[in-house]
N, C-alpha and C. Protein backbone atom coordinates (compact mmCIF):
# COMPACT_ATOMS: atom_id res chain seq x y z
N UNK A 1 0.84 -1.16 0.00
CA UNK A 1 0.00 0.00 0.00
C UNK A 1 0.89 1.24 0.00
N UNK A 2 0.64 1.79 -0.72
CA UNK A 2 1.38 3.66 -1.11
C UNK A 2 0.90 4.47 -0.05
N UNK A 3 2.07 5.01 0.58
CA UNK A 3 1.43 5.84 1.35
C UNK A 3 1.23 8.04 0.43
N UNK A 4 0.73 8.34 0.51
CA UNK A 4 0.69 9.77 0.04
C UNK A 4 0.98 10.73 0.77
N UNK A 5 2.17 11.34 0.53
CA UNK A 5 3.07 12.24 1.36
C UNK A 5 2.88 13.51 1.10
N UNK A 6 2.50 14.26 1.55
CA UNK A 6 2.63 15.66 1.41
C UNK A 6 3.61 16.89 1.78
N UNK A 7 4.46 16.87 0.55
CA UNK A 7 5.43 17.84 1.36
C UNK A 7 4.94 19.29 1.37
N UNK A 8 5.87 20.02 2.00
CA UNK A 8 5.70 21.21 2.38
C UNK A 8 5.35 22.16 1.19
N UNK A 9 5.86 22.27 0.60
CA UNK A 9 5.66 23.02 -0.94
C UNK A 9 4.41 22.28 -1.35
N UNK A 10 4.08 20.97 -1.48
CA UNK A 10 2.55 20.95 -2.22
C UNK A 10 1.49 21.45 -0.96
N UNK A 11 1.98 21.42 0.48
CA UNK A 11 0.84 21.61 1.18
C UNK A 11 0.50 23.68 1.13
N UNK A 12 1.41 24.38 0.66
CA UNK A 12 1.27 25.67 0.23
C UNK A 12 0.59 25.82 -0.82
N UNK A 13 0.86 24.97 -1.59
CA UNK A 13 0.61 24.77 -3.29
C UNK A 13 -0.95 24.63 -3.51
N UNK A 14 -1.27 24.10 -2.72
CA UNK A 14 -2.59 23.89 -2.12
C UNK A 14 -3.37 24.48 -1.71
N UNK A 15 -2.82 25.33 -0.40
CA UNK A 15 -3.12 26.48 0.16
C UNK A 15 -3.72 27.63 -0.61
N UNK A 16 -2.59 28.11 -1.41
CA UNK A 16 -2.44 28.97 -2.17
C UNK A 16 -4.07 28.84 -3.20
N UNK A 17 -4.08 27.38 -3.38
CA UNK A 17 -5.16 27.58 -4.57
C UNK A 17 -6.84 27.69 -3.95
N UNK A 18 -7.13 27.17 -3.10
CA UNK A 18 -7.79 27.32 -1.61
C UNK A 18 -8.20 28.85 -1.62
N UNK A 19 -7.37 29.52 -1.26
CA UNK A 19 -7.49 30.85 -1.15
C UNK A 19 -8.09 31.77 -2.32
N UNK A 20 -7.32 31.13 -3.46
CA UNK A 20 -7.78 32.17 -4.88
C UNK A 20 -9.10 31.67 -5.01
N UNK A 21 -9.56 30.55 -4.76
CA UNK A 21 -10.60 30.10 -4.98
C UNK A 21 -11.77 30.37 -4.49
N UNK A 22 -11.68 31.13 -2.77
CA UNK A 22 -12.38 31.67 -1.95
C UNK A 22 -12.18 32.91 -1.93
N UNK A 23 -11.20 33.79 -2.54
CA UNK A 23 -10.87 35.19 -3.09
C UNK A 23 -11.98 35.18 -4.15
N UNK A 24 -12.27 34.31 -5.51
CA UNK A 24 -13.01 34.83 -6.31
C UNK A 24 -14.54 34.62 -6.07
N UNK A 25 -14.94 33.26 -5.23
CA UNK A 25 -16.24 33.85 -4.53
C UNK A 25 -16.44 34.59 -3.87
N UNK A 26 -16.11 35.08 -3.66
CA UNK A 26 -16.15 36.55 -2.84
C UNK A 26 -16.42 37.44 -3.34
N UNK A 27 -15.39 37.72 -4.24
CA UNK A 27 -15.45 38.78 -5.38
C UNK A 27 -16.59 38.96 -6.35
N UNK A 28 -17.17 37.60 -6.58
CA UNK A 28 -17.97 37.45 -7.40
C UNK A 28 -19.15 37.93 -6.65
N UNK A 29 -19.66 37.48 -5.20
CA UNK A 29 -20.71 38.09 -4.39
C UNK A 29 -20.59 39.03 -4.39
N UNK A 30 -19.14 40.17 -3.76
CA UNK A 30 -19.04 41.40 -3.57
C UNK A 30 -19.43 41.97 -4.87
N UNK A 31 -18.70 41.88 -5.75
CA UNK A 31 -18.23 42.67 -6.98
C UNK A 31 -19.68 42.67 -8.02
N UNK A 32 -20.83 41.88 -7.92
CA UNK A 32 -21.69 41.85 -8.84
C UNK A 32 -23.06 43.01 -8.82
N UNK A 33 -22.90 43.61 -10.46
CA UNK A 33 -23.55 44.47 -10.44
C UNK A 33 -25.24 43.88 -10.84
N UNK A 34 -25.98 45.15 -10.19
CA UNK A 34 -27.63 44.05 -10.17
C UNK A 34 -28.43 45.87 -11.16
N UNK A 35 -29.56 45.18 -11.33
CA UNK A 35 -29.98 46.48 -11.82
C UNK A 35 -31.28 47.17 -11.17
N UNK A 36 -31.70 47.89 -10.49
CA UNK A 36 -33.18 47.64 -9.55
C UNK A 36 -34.12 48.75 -10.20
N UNK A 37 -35.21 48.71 -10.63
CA UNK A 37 -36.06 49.05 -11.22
C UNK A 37 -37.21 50.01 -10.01
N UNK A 38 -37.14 50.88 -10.30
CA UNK A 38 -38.01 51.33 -8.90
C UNK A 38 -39.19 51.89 -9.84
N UNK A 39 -40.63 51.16 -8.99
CA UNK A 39 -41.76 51.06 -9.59
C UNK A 39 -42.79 51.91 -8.96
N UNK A 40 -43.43 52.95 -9.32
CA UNK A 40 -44.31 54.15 -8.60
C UNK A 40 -45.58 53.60 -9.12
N UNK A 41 -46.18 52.46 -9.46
CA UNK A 41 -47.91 52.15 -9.83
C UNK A 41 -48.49 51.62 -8.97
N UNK A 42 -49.69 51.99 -9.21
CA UNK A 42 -50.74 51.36 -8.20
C UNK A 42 -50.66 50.00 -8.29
N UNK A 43 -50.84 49.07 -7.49
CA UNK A 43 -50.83 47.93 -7.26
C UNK A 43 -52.08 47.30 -6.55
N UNK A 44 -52.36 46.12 -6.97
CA UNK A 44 -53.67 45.35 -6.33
C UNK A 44 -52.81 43.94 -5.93
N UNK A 45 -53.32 44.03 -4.34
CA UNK A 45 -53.02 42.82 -3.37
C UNK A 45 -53.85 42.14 -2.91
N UNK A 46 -54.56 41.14 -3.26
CA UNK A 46 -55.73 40.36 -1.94
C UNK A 46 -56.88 41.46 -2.16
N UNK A 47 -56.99 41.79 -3.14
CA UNK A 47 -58.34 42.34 -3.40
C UNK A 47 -58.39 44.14 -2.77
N UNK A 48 -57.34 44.35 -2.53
CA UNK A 48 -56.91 45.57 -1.87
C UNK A 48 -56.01 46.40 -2.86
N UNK A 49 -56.09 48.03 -3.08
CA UNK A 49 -55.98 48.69 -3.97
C UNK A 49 -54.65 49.73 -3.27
N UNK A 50 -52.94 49.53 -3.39
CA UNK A 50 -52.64 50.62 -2.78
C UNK A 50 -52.01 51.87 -4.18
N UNK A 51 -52.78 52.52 -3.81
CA UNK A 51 -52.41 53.44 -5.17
C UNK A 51 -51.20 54.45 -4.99
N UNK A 52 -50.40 54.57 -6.00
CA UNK A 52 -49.49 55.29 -6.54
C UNK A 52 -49.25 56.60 -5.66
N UNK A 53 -47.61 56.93 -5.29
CA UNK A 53 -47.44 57.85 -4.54
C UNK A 53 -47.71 59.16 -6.18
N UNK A 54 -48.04 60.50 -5.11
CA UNK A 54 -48.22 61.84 -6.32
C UNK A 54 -46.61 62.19 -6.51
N UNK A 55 -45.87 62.16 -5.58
CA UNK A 55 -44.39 62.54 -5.74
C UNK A 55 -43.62 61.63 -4.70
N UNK A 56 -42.80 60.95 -5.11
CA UNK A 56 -41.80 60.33 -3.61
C UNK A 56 -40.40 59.90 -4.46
N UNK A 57 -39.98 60.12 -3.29
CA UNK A 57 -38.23 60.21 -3.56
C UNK A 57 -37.46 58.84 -2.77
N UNK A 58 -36.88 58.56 -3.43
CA UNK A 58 -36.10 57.34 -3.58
C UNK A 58 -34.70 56.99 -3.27
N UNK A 59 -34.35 56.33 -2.28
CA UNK A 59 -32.64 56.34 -2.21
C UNK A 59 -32.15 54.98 -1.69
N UNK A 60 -31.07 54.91 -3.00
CA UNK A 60 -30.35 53.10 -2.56
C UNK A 60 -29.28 53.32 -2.11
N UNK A 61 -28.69 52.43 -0.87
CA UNK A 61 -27.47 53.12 -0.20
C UNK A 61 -27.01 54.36 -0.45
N UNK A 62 -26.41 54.81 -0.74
CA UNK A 62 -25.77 56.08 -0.68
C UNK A 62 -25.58 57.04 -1.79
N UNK A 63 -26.74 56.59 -2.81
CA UNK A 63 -26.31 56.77 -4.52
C UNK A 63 -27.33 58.29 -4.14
N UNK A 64 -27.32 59.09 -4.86
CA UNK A 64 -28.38 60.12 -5.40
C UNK A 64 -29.85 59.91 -4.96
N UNK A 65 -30.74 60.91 -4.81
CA UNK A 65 -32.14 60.53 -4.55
C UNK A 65 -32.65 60.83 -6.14
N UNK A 66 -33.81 59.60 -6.35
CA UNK A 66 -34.73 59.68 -7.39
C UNK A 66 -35.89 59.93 -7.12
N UNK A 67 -36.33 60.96 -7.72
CA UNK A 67 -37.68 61.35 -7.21
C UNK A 67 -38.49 60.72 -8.87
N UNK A 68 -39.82 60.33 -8.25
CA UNK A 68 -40.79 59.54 -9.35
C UNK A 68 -42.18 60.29 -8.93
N UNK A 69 -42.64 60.48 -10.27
CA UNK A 69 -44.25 60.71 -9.99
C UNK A 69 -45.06 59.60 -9.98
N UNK A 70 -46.18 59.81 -9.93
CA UNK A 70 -47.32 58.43 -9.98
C UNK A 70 -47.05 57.86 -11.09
N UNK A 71 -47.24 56.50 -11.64
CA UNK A 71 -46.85 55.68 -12.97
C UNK A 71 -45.06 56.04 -13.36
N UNK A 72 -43.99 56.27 -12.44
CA UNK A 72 -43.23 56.21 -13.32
C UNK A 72 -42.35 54.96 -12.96
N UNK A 73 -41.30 54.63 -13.56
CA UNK A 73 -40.39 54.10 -13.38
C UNK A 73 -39.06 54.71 -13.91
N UNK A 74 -38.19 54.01 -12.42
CA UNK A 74 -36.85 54.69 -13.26
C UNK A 74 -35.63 53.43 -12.24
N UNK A 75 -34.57 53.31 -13.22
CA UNK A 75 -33.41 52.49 -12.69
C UNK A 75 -32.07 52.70 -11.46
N UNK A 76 -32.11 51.61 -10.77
CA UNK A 76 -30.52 52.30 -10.27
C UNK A 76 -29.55 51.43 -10.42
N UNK A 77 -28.14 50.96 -10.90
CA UNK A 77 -27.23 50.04 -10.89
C UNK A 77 -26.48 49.94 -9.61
N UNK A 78 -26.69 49.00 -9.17
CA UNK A 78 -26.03 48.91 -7.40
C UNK A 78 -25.05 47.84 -7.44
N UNK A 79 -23.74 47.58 -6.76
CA UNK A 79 -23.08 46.79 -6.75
C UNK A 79 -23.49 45.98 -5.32
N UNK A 80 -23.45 44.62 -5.48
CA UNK A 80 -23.39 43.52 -4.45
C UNK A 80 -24.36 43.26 -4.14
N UNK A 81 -25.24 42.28 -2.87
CA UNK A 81 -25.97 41.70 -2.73
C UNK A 81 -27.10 42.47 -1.45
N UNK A 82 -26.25 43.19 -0.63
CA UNK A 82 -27.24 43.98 -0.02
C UNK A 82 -27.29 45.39 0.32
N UNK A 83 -28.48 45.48 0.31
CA UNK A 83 -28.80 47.11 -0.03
C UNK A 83 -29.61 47.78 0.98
N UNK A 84 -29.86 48.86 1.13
CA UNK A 84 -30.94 50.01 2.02
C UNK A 84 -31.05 50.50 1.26
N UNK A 85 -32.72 50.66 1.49
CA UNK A 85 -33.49 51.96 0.15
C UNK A 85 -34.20 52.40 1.09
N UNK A 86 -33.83 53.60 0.76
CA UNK A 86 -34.84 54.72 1.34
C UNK A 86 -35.96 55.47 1.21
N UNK A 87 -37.50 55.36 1.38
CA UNK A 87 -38.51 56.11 0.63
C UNK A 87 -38.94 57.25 1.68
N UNK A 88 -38.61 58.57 0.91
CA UNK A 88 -39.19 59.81 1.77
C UNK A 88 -40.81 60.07 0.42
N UNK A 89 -41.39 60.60 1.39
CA UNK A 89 -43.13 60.59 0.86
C UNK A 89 -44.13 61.66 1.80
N UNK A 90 -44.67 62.26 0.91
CA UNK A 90 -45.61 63.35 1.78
C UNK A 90 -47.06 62.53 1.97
N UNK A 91 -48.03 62.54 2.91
CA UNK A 91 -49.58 62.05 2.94
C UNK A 91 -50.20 62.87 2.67
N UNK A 92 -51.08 62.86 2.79
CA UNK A 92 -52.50 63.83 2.44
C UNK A 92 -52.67 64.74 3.39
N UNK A 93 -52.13 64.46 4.36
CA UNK A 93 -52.08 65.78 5.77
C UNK A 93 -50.80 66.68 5.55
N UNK A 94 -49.92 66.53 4.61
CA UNK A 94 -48.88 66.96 4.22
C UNK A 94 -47.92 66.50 5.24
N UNK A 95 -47.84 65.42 5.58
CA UNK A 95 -47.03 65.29 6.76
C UNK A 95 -45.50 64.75 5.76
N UNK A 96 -44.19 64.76 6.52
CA UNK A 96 -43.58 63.72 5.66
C UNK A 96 -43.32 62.73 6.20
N UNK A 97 -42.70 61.22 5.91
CA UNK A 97 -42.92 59.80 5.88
C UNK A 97 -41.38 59.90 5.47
N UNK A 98 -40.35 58.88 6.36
CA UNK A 98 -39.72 58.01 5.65
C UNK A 98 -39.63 56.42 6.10
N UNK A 99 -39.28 55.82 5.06
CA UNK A 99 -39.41 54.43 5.43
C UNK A 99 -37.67 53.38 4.91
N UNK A 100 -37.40 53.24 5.88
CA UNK A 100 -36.19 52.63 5.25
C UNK A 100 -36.31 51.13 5.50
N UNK A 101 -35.84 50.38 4.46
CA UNK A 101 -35.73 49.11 4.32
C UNK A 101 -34.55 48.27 4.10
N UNK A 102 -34.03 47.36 4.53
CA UNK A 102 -32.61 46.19 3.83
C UNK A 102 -33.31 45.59 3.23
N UNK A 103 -32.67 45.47 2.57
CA UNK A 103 -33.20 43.54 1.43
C UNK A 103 -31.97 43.18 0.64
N UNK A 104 -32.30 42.58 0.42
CA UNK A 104 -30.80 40.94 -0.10
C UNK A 104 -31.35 41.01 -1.87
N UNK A 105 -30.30 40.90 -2.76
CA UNK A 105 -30.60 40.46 -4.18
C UNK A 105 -30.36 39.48 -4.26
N UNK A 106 -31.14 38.75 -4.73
CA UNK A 106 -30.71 37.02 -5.12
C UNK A 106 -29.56 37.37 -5.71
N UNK A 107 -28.80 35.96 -5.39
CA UNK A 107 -27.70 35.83 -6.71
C UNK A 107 -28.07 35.95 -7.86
N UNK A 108 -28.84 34.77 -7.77
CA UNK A 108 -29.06 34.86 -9.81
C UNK A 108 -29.75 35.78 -10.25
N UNK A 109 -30.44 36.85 -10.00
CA UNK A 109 -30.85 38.16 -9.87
C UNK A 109 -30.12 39.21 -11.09
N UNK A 110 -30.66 39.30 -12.51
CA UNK A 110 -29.89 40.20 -12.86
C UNK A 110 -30.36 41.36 -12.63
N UNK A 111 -31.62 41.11 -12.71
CA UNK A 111 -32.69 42.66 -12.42
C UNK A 111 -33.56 42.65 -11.66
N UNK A 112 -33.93 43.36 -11.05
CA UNK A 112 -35.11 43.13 -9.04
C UNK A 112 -35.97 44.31 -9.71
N UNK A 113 -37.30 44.07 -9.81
CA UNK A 113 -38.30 45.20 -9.57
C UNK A 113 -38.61 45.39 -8.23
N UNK A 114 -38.57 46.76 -8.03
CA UNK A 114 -39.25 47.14 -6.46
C UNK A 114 -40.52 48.06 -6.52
N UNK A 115 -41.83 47.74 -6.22
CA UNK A 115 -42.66 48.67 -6.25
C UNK A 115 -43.16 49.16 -4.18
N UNK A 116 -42.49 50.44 -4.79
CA UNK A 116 -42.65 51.40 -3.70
C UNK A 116 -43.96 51.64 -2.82
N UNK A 117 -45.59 51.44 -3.68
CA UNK A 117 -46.43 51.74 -2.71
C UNK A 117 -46.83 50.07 -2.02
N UNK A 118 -45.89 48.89 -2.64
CA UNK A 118 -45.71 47.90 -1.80
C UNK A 118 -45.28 47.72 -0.29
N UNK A 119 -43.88 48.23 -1.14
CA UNK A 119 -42.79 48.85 0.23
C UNK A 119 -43.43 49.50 0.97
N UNK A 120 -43.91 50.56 0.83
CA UNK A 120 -44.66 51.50 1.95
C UNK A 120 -45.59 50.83 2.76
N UNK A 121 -46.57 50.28 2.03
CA UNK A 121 -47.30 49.45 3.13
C UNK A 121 -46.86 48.22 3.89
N UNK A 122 -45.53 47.62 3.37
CA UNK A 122 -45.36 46.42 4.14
C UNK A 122 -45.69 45.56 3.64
N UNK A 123 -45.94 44.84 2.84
CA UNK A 123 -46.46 43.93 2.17
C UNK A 123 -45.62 42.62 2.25
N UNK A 124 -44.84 42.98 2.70
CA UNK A 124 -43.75 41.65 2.69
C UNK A 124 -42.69 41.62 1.52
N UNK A 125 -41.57 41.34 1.68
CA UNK A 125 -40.60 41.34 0.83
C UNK A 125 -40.70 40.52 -0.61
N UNK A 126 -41.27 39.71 -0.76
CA UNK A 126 -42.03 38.59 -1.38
C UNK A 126 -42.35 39.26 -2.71
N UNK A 127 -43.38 40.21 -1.87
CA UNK A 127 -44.43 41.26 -2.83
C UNK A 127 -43.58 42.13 -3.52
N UNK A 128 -43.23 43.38 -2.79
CA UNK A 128 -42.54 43.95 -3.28
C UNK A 128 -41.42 44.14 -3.89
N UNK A 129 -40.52 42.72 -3.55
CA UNK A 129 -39.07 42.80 -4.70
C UNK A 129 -39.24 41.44 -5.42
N UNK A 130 -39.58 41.53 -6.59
CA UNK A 130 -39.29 40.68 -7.57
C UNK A 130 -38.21 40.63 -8.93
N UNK A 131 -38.62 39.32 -9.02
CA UNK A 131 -37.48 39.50 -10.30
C UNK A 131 -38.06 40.17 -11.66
N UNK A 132 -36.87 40.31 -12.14
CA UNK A 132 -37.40 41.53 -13.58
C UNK A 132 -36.96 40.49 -15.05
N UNK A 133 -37.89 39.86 -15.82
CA UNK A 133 -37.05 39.94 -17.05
C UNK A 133 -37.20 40.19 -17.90
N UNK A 134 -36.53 40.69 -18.49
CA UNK A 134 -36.77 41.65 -19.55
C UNK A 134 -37.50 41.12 -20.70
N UNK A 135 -38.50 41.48 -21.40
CA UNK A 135 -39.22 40.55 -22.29
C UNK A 135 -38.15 41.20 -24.24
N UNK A 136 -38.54 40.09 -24.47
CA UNK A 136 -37.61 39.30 -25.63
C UNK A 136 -38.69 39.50 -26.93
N UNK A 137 -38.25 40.31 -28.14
CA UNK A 137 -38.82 40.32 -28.90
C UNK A 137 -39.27 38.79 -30.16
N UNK A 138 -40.42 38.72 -30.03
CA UNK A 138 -40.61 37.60 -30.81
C UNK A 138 -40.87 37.36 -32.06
N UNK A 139 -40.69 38.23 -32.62
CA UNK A 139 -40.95 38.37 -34.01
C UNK A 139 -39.82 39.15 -34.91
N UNK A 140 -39.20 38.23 -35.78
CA UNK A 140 -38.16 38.56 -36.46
C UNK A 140 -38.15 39.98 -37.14
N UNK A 141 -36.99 40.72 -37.51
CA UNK A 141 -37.37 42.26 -37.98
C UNK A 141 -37.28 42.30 -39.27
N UNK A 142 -37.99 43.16 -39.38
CA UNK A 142 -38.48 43.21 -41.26
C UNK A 142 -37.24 43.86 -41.76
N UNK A 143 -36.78 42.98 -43.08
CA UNK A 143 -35.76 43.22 -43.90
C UNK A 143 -36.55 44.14 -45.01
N UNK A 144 -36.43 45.15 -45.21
CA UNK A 144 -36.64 45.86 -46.91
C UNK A 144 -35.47 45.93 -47.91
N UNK A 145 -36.18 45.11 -48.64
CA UNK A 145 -35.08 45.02 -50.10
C UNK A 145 -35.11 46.47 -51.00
N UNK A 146 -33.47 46.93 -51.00
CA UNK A 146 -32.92 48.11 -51.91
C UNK A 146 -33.52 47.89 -53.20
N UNK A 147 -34.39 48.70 -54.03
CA UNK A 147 -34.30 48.81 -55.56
C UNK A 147 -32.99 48.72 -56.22
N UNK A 148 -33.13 48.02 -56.97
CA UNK A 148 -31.47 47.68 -58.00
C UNK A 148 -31.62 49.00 -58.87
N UNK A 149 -30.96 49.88 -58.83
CA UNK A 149 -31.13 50.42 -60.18
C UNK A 149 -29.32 50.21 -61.22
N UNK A 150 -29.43 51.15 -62.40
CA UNK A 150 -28.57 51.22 -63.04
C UNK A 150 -27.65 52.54 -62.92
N UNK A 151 -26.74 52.86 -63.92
CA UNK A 151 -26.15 53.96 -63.65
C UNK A 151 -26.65 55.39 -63.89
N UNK A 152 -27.80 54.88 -64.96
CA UNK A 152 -28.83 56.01 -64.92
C UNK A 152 -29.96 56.54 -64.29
N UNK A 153 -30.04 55.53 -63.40
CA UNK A 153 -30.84 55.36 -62.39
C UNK A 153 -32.92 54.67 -63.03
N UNK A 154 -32.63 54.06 -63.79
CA UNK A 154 -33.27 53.36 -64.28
C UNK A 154 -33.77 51.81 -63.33
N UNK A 155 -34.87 51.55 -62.93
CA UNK A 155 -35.10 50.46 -61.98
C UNK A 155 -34.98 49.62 -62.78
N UNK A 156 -33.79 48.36 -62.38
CA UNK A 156 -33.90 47.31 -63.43
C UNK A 156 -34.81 46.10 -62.59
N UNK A 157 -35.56 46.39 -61.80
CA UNK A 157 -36.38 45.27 -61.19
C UNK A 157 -36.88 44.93 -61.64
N UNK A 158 -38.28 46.12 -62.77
CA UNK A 158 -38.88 45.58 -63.24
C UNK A 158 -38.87 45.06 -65.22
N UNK A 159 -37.56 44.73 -65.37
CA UNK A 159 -36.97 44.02 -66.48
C UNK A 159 -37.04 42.45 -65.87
């Protein structure tokens, strides 16, 4: 029976690869960019109607505030897997509202919709962050064929 020896140099050798290997998952969690879609429409839950903020402003970690009217949408590109968003919002008493939230992006996650008058009410994370994909055109694009002409500009197509 062989015994299997490990010397010092393969047990580094080893090491070494160990490490790069747990360096690039890492990197790959840290380093991945996601795209988050922030959604201002009314929404229907369980037979329940929460309608669209008139103006509210928007903030993912530490990036810029986006302000959205009712029906809009607009994007933010965030790096890594977890985030704080921030929703500041006026009520009908003019009072102001903020609501801050964490949430996690899936890995396989290239794009997360978030609708905000979800978020605001609580709805559960479930509800309000979903996945986004982008829909795929299904119908091939129309080719138009150039008229042939000549040097006189004569259509020789219909020869």
């Amino acid at each position: 029976m062989t015994r299997i020896v490990l010397s010092r140099r393969h047990f580094f050798q080893l090491v070494a690869v160990i490490l790069i290997l747990v360096l690039a998952v890492v990197m790959f969690v840290i380093g991945r960019q996601h795209t988050v879609l922030l959604d201002n429409k009314t929404i229907e839950h369980d037979g329940k109607s929460y309608p669209a903020f008139s103006i509210v402003e928007v903030k993912i970690n530490k990036e810029d505030s986006i302000e959205l009217a009712a029906r809009d949408r607009d994007k933010a590109d965030v790096m890594g897997q977890r985030h704080k968003i921030t929703v500041t919002y006026t009520d009908k008493f003019f009072e102001e509202h903020e609501v801050v939230k964490n949430f996690k992006v899936p890995i396989g996650y290239d794009m997360v919709l978030i609708s905000i008058p979800a978020l605001v009410a609580d709805l559960g994370q479930s509800i309000w962050l979903q996945q986004f994909i982008p829909p795929t055109a299904a119908v091939a694009p129309v080719v138009e064929e150039l008229p042939v002409e000549d040097d006189l500009g004569i259509d020789m197509g219909e020869f």
